[in-house]
Protein backbone atom coordinates (compact mmCIF):
# COMPACT_ATOMS: atom_id res chain seq x y z
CA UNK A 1 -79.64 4.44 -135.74
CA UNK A 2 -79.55 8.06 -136.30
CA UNK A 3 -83.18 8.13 -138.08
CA UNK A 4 -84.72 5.74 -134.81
CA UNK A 5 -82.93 8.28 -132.35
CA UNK A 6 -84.52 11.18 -134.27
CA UNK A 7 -88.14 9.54 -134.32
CA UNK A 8 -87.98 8.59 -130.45
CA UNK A 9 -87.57 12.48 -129.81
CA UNK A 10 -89.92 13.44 -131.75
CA UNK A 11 -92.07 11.24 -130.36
CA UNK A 12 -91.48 12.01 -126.84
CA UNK A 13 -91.74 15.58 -127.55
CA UNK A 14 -95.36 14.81 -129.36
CA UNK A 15 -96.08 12.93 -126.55
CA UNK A 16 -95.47 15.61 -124.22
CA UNK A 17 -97.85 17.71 -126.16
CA UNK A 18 -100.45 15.14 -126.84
CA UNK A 19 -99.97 13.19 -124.14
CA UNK A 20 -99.92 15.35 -120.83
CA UNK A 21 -103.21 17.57 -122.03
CA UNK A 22 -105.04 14.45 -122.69
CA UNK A 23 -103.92 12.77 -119.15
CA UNK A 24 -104.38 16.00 -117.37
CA UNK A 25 -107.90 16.02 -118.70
CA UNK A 26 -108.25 11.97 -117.87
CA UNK A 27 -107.88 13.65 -114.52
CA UNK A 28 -110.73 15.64 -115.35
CA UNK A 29 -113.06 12.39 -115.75
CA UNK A 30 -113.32 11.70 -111.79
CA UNK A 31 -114.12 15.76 -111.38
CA UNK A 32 -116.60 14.99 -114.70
CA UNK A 33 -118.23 11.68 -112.98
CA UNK A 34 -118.59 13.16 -109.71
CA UNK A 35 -120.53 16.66 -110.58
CA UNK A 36 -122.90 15.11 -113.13
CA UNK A 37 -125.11 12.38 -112.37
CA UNK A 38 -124.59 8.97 -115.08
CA UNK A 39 -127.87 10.28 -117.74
CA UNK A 40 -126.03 13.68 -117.91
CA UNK A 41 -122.50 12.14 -119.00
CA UNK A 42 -124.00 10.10 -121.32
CA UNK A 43 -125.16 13.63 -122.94
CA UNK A 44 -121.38 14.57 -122.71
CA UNK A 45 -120.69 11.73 -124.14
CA UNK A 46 -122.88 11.91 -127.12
CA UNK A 47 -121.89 15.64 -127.54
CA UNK A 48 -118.29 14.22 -128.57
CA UNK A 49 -119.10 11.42 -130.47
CA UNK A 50 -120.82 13.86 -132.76
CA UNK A 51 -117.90 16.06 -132.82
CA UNK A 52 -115.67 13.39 -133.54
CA UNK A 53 -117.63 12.42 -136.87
CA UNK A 54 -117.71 16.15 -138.02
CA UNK A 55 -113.98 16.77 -137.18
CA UNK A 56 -113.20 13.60 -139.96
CA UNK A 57 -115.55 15.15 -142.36
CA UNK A 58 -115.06 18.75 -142.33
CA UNK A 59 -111.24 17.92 -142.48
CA UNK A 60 -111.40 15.35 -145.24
CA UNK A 61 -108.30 13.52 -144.92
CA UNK A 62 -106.56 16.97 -145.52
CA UNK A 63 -104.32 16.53 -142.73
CA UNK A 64 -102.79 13.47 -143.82
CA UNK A 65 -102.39 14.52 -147.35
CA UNK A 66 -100.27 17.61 -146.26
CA UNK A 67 -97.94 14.97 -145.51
CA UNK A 68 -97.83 13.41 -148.18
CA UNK A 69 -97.43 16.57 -150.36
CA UNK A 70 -95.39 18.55 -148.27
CA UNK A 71 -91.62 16.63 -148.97
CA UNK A 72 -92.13 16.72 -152.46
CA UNK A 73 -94.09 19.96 -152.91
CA UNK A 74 -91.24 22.81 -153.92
CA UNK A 75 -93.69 25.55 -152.99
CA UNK A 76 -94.57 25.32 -149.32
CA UNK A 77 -97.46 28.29 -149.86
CA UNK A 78 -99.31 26.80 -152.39
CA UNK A 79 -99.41 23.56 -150.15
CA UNK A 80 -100.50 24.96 -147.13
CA UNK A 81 -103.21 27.95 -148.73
CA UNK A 82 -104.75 24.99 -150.42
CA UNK A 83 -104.98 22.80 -147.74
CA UNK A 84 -106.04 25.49 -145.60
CA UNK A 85 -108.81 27.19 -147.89
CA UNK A 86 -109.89 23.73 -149.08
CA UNK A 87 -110.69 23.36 -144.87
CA UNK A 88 -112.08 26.73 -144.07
CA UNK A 89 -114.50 26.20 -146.98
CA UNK A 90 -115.29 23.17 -145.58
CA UNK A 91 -116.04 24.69 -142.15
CA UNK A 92 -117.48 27.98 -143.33
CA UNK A 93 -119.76 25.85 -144.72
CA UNK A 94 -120.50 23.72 -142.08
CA UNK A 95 -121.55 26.70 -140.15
CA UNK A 96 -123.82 28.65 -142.85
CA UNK A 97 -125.62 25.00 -142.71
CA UNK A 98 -126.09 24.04 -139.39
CA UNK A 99 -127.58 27.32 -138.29
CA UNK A 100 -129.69 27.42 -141.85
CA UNK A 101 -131.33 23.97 -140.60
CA UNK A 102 -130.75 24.63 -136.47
CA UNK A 103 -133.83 22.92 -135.59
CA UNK A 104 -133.16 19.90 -137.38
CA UNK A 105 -129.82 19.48 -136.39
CA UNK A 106 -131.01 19.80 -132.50
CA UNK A 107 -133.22 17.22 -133.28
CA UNK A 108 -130.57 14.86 -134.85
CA UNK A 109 -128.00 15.43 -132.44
CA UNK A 110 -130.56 14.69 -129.15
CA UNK A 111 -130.11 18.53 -128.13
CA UNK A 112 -133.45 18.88 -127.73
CA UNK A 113 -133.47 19.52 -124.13
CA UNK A 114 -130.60 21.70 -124.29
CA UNK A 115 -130.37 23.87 -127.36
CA UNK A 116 -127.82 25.80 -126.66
CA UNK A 117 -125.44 22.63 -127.15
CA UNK A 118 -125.91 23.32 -130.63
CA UNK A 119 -123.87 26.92 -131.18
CA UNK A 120 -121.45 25.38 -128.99
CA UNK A 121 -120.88 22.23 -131.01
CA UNK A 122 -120.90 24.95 -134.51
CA UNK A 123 -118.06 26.92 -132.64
CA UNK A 124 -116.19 24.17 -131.42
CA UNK A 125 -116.10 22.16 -134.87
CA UNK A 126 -115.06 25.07 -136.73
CA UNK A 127 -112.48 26.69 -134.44
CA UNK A 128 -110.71 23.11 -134.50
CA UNK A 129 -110.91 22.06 -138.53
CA UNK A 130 -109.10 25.64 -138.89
CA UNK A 131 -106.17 24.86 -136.58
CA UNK A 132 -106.11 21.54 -138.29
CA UNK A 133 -103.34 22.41 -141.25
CA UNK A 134 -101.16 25.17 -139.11
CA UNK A 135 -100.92 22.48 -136.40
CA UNK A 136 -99.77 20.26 -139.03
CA UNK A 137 -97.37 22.49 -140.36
CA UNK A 138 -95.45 22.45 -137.26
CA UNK A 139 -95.38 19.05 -137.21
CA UNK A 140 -94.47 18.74 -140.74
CA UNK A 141 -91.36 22.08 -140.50
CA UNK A 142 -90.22 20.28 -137.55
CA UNK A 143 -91.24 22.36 -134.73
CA UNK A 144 -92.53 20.04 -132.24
CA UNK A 145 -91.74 22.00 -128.79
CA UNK A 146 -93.98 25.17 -130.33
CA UNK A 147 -96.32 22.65 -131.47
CA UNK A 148 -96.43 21.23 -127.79
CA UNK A 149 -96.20 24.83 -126.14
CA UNK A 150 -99.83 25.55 -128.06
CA UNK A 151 -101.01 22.36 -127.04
CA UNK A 152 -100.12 22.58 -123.55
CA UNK A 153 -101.83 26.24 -122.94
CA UNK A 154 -104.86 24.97 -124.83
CA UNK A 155 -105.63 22.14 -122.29
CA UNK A 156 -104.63 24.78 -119.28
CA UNK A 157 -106.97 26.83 -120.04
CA UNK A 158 -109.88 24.15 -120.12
CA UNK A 159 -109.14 22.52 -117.42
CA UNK A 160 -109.13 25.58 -115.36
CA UNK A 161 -112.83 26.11 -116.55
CA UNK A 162 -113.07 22.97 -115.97
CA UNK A 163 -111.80 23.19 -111.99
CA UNK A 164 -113.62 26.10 -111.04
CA UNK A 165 -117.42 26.01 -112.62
CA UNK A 166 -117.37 21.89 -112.07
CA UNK A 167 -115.68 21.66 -109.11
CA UNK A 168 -114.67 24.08 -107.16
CA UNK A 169 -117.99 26.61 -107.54
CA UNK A 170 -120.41 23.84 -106.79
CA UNK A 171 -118.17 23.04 -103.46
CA UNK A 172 -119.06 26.85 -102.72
CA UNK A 173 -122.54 26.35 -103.03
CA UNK A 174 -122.40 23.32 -101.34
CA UNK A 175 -121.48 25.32 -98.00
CA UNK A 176 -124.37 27.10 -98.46
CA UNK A 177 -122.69 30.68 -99.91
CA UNK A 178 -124.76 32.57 -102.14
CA UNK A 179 -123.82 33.53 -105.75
CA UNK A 180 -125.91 35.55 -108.19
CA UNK A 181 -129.63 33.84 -108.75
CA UNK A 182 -129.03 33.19 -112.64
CA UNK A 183 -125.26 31.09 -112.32
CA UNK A 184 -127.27 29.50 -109.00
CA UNK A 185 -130.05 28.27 -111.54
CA UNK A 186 -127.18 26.91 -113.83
CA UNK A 187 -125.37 25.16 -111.17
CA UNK A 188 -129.03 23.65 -109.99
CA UNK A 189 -130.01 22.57 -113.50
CA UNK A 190 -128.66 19.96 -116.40
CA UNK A 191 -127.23 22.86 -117.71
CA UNK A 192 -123.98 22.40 -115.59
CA UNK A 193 -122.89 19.87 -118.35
CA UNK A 194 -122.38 23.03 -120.70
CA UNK A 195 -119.43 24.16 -118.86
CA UNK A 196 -117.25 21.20 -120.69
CA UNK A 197 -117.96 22.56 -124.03
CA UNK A 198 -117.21 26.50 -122.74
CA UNK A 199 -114.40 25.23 -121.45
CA UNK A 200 -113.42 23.70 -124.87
CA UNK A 201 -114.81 26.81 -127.27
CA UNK A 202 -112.37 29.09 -125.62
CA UNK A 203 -109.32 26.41 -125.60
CA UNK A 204 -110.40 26.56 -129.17
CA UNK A 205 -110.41 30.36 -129.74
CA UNK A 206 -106.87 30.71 -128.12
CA UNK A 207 -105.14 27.93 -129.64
CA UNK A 208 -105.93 29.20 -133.00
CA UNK A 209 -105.18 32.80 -132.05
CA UNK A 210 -101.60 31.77 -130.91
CA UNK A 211 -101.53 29.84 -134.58
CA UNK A 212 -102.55 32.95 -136.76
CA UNK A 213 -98.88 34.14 -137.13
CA UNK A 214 -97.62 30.76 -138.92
CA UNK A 215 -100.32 31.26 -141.10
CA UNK A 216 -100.31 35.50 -142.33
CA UNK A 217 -96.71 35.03 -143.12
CA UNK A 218 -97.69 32.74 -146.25
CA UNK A 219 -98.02 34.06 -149.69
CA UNK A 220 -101.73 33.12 -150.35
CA UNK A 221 -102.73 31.29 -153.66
CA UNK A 222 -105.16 28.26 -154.19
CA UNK A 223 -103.64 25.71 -156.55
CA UNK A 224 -105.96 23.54 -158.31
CA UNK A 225 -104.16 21.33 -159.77
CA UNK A 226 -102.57 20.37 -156.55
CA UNK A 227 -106.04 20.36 -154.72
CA UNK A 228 -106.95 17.75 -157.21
CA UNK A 229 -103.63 15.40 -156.26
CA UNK A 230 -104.59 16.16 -152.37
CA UNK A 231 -108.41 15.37 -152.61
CA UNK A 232 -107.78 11.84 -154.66
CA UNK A 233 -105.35 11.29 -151.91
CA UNK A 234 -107.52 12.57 -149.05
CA UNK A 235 -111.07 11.31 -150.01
CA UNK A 236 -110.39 7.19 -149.33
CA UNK A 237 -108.90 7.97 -146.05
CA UNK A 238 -111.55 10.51 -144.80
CA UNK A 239 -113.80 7.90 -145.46
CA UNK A 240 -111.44 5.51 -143.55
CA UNK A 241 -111.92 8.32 -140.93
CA UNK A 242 -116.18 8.08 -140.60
CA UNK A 243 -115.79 4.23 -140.05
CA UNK A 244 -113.06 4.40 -137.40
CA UNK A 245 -115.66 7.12 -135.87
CA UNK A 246 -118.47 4.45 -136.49
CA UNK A 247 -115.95 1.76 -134.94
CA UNK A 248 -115.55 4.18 -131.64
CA UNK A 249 -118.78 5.49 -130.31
CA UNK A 250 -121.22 3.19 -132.38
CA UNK A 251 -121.34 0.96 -129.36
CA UNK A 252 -122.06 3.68 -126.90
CA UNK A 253 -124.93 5.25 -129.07
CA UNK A 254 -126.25 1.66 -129.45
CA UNK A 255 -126.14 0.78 -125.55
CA UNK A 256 -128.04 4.52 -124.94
CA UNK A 257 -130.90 3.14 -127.31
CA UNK A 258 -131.13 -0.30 -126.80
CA UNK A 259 -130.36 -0.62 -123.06
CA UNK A 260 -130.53 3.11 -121.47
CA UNK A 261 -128.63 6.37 -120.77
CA UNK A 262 -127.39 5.23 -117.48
CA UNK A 263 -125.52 2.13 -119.04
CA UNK A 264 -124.34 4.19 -121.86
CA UNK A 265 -122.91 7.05 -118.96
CA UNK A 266 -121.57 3.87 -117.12
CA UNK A 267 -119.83 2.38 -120.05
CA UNK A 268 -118.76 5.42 -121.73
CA UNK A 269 -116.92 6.29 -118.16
CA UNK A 270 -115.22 2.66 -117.57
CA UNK A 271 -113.42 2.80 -121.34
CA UNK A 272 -112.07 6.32 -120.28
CA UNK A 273 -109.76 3.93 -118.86
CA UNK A 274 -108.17 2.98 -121.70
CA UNK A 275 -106.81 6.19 -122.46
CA UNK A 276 -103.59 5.59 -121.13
CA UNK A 277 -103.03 2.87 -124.54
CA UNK A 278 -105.00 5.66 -126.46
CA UNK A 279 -102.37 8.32 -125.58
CA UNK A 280 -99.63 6.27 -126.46
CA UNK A 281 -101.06 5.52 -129.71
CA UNK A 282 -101.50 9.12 -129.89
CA UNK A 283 -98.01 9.70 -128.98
CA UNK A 284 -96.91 6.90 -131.89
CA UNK A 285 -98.53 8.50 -134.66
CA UNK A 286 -97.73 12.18 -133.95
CA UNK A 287 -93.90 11.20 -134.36
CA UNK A 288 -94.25 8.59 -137.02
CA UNK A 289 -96.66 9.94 -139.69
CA UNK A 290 -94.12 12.88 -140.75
CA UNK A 291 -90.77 10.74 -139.66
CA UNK A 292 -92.29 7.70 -142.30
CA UNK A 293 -92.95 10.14 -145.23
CA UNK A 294 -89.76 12.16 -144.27
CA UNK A 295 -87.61 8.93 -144.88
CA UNK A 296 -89.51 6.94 -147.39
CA UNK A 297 -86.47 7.28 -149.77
CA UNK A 298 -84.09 5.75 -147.02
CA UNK A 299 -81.97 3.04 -148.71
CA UNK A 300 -82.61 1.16 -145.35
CA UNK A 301 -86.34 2.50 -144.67
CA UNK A 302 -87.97 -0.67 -144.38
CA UNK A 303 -85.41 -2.50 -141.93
CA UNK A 304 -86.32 1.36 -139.35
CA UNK A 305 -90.08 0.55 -139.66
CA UNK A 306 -89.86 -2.82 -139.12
CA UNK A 307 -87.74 -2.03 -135.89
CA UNK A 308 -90.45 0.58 -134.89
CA UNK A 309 -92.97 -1.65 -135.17
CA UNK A 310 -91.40 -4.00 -132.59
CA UNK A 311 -90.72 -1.22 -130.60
CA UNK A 312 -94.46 -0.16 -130.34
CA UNK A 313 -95.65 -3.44 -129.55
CA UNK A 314 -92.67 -3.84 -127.06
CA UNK A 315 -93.97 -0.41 -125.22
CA UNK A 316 -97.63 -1.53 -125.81
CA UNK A 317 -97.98 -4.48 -124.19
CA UNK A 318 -96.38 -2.95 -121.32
CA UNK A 319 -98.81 -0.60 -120.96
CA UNK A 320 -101.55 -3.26 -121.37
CA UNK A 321 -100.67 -5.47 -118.60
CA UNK A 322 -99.23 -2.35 -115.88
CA UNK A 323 -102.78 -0.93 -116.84
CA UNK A 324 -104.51 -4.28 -116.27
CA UNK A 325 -102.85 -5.14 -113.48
CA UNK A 326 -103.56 -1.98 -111.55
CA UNK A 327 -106.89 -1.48 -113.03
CA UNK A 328 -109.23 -1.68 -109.36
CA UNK A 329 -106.31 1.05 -107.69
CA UNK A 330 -107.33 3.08 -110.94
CA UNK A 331 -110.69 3.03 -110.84
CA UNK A 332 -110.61 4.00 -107.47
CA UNK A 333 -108.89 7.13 -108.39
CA UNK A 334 -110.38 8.44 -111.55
CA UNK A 335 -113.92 7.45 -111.57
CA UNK A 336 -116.46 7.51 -109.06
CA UNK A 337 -118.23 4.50 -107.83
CA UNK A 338 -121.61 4.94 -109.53
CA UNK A 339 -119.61 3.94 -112.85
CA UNK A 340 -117.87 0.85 -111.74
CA UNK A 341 -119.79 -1.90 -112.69
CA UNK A 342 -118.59 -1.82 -116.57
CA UNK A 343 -115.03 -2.27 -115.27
CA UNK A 344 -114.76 -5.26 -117.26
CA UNK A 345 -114.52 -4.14 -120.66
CA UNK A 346 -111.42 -2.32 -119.67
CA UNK A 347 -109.00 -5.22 -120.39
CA UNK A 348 -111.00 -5.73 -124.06
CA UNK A 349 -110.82 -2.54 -125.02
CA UNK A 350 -106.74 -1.91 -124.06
CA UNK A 351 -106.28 -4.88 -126.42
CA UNK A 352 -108.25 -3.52 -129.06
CA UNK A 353 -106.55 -0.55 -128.98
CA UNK A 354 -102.98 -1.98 -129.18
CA UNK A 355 -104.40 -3.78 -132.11
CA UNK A 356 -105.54 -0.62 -133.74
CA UNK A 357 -102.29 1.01 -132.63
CA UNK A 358 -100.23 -1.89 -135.22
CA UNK A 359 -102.92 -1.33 -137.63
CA UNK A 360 -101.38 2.76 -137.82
CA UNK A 361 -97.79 1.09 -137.96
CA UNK A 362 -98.81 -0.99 -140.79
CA UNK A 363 -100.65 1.68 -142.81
CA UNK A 364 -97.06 2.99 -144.15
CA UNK A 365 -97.33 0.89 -146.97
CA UNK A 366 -100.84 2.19 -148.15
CA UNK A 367 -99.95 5.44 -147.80
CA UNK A 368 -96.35 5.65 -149.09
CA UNK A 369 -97.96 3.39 -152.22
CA UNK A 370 -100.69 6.33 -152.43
CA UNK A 371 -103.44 3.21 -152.19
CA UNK A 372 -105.32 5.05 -149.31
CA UNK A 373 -108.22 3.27 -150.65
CA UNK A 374 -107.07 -0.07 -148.74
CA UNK A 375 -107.85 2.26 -145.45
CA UNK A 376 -111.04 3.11 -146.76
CA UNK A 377 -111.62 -1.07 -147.36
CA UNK A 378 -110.12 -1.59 -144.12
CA UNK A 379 -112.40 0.99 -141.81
CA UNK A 380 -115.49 -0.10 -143.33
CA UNK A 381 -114.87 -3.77 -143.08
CA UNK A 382 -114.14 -2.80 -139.38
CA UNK A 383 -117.26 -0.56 -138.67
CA UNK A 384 -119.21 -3.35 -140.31
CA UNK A 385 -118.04 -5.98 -137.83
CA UNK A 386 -118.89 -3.17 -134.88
CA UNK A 387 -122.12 -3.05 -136.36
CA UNK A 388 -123.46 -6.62 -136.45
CA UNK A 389 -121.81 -7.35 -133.34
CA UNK A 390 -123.30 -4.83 -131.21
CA UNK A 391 -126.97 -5.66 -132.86
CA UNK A 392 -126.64 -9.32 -132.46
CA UNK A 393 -125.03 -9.38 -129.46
CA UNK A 394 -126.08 -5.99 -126.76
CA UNK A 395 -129.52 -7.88 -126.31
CA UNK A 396 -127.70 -11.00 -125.19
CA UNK A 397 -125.05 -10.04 -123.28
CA UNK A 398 -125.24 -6.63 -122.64
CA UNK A 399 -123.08 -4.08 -122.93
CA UNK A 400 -120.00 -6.12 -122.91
CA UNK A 401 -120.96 -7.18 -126.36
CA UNK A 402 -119.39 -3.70 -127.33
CA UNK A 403 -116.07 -4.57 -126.25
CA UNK A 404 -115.64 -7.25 -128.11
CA UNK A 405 -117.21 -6.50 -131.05
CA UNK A 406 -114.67 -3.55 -130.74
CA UNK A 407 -111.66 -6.20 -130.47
CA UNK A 408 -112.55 -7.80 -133.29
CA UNK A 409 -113.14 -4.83 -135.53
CA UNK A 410 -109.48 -3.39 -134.87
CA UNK A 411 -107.77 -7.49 -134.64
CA UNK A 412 -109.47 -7.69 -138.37
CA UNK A 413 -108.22 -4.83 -139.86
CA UNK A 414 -104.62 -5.11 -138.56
CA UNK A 415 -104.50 -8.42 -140.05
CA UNK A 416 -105.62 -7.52 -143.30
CA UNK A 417 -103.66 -4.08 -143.26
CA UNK A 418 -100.87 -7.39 -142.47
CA UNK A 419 -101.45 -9.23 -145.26
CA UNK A 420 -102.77 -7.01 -147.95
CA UNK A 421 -99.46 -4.91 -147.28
CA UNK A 422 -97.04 -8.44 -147.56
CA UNK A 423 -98.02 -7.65 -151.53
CA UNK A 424 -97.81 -3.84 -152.09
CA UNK A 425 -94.78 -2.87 -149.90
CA UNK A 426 -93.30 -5.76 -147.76
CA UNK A 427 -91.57 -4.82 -144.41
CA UNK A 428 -89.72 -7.47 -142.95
CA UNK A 429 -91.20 -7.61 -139.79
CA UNK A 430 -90.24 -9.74 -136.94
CA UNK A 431 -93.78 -10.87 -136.33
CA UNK A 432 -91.84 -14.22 -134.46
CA UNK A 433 -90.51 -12.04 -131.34
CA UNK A 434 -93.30 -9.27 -131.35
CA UNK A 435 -96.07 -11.98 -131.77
CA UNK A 436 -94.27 -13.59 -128.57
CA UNK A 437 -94.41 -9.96 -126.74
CA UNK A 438 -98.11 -9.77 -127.90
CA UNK A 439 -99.11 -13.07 -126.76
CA UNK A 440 -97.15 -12.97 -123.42
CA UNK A 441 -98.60 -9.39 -121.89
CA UNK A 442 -102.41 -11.11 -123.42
CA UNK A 443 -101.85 -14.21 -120.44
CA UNK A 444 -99.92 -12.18 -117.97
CA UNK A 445 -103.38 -9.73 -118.01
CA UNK A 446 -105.30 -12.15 -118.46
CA UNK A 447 -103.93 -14.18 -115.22
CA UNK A 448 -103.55 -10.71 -113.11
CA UNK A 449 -107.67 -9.82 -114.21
CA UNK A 450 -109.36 -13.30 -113.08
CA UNK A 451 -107.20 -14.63 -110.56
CA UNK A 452 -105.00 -11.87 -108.59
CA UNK A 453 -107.66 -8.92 -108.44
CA UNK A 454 -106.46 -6.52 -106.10
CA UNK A 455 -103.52 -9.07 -105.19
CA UNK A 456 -100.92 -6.19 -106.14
CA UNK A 457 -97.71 -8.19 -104.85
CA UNK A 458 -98.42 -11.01 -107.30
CA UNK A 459 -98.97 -9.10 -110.11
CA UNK A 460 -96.53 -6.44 -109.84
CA UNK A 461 -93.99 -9.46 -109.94
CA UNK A 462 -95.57 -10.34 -112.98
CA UNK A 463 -95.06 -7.25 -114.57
CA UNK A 464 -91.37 -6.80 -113.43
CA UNK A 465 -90.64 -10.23 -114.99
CA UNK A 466 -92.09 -9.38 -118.26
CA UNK A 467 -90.30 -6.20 -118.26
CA UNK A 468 -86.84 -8.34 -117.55
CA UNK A 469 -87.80 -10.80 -120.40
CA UNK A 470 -88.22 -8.20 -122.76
CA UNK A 471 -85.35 -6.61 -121.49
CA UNK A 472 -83.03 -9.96 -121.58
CA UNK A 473 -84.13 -10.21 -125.02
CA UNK A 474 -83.45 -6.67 -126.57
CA UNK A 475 -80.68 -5.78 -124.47
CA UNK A 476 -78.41 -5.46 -127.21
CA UNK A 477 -79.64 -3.30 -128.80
CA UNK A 478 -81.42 -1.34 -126.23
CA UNK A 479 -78.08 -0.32 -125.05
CA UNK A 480 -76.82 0.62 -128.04
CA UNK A 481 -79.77 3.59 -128.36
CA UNK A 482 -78.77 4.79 -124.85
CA UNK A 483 -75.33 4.86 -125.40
CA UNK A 484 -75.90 6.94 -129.18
């Protein structure tokens, strides 16, 4: 009990620092939505997708195998100057490249029309790979509140860049109050969408200032040997990483080419909306990856993650149906009106993301086993399924075909992770009374979505009855963690 008391404050102190930032720029999506016209989002949109696919490969799994190597690694140094040159070389080189070949990567990434996207992007990718290992240092040492501290001033200080150049400058103009002719012209142009990624180049640039002192005090040497244990560990899952990438944005680049870049801004706005599962998720794995390494060698390891694991789908499906249920009140408040009409993928893709969310539960056993190659199996099976879904399927139905192509891409892989695992590293999971949770919050939402739209007295009571079941049910020991 004493090991699941210290992982829920972890967690909720992770949470704090992953969760807030990202919900306080959620917040920023209506502000987003209502400045820039639906083309113009989509090119926000594709701007991250790219930088999601470079932040997997320019930190190569490196994160993750700090983990690993960090309990049983006697010399902390060597551990963290090797993961930490192994990045910068990795992002150092990433920057001598993509200004080498500028022109070709403007053309690649579709910033053709506004080049300047480009240095932004290079700053942006290497600023973050290089806070990638003293951020996980923190986490690894222990020292979640100045881990969520650095976090917290990081997202401050976009999303008061944010505030004033997309919101509250534009309002100025808007009254008709002059400002000096050259800002004017960027306010009157496409270029406004370039204040997001300022906004995120300077968060950048101070987070990893305020992380420079964890890193000078180390003694700094590059191991080799150990590089060669971390990269055999790292590679499988960084390719794990490129097909989760391929698995998350795939769908939007695909509805941009083969329908248009209105539909992509549309759809690309609507799943914003499952970023409240997302951030849970987020909150999960920030507390668990370090916890499940730190007490692999727990007589009784097996019987915690098995509890965890009900736990998270427990919590999960919670935040499936309250987010289903009140999913028209939400739109209302976070996304303006021009965007509504892909509304409907928002229950598909808060049920794929639960699913991915017990696929990261699962993955203990591959990882403590050091077969990260199963991830690697696992992601491209999944980015496969995205694939041929979305090809087959965007010209018939639209863009809708992206959701669930998505839900089966994550239901696949956590059901293989499932049963692959039952062989390496069984967990006696109670797949009986979580599969019940699971299968309960699926009708509930599914009930709320197509026959009480809007009808919040109906399904509020259906929420506060599945939060009594569950409730009823774990009582026991529910109190038992309050009470410790």
């Amino acid at each position: 009990m004493n090991a699941l008391k210290r992982f829920f404050k972890d967690t909720i102190i992770y949470g704090i620092a992953a969760v807030l930032p990202r919900v306080i720029n959620f917040l920023l999506v209506r502000v987003h939505t209502d400045a820039l016209p639906t083309n113009n989002y989509a090119e926000n949109t594709n701007f991250y997708i790219w930088a999601a696919l470079f932040s997997v490969l320019l930190t190569f799994g490196m994160e993750t195998a700090f983990f690993r190597f960090y309990k049983s690694e006697e010399k902390k140094d060597s551990l963290i100057s090797t993961a930490f040159i192994s990045v910068f070389f990795l992002a150092m080189l990433f920057v001598f490249v993509t200004f080498l070949f500028s022109n070709f990567f403007i053309t690649a990434f579709d910033f053709t029309q506004n080049p300047l996207q480009l240095k932004l992007f290079i700053g942006i990718m290497a600023l973050d790979t290089l806070a990638v290992i003293p951020f996980a240092y923190l986490r690894a040492s222990n020292r979640p509140i100045k881990y969520a501290i650095i976090k917290l001033i990081n997202v401050g200080v976009i999303v008061s860049i944010n505030l004033v150049f997309l919101k509250f400058i534009p309002q100025f103009l808007n009254e008709g109050k002059s400002i000096p002719q050259l800002l004017e012209n960027a306010f009157n142009s496409t270029y406004i969408v370039n204040f997001i990624f300022i906004a995120n180049i300077v968060g950048s640039t101070i987070s990893f200032l305020l992380l420079l002192p964890y890193l000078l005090k180390f003694n700094w040497n590059f191991n080799t040997v150990l590089f060669k244990k971390m990269i055999s560990y790292s590679w499988p899952i960084a390719v794990a990483g490129v097909a989760y990438v391929i698995n998350e944005n795939l769908d939007k680049i695909l509805i941009g080419k083969m329908i248009d870049k209105n539909t992509m801004g549309i759809y690309a706005a609507c799943y914003k909306l499952a970023i409240f599962m997302n951030l849970y998720i987020m909150a999960f794995r920030l507390g668990a990856e370090p916890f499940f390494f730190n007490h692999s060698d727990h007589k009784n390891a097996k019987e915690i993650y098995a509890r965890i694991l009900n736990y998270f789908i427990i919590i999960g499906s919670l935040v499936f149906v309250g987010i289903v249920v009140f999913i028209d009140f939400l739109k209302q408040l976070f996304i303006n009106q021009q965007y509504w009409e892909a509304i409907v993928i928002v229950p598909i893709i808060l049920l794929a993301n639960l699913f991915l969310g017990v696929y990261h539960n699962l993955a203990i056993w591959y990882k403590l086993t050091d077969k990260t190659r199963y991830a690697m199996l696992f992601s491209i099976t999944g980015a496969l399924i995205t694939i041929i879904l979305n090809l087959v399927l965007i010209p018939k139905i639209g863009f809708i075909a992206s959701a669930w192509a998505t839900l089966a891409a994550y239901g696949t892989m956590m059901v293989l992770s499932y049963f692959i695992g039952k062989k390496h590293y069984p967990v006696p999971y109670n797949l009986k009374k979580s599969g019940s949770y699971l299968i309960v919050s699926i009708l509930i939402s599914f009930i709320s979505f197509e026959f009480f739209r809007e009808n919040y007295i109906v399904s509020t009571g259906l929420v506060l009855a599945f939060g009594v079941l569950i409730f009823w049910n774990e009582k026991k020991e529910l109190l038992a963690i309050i009470k410790r």
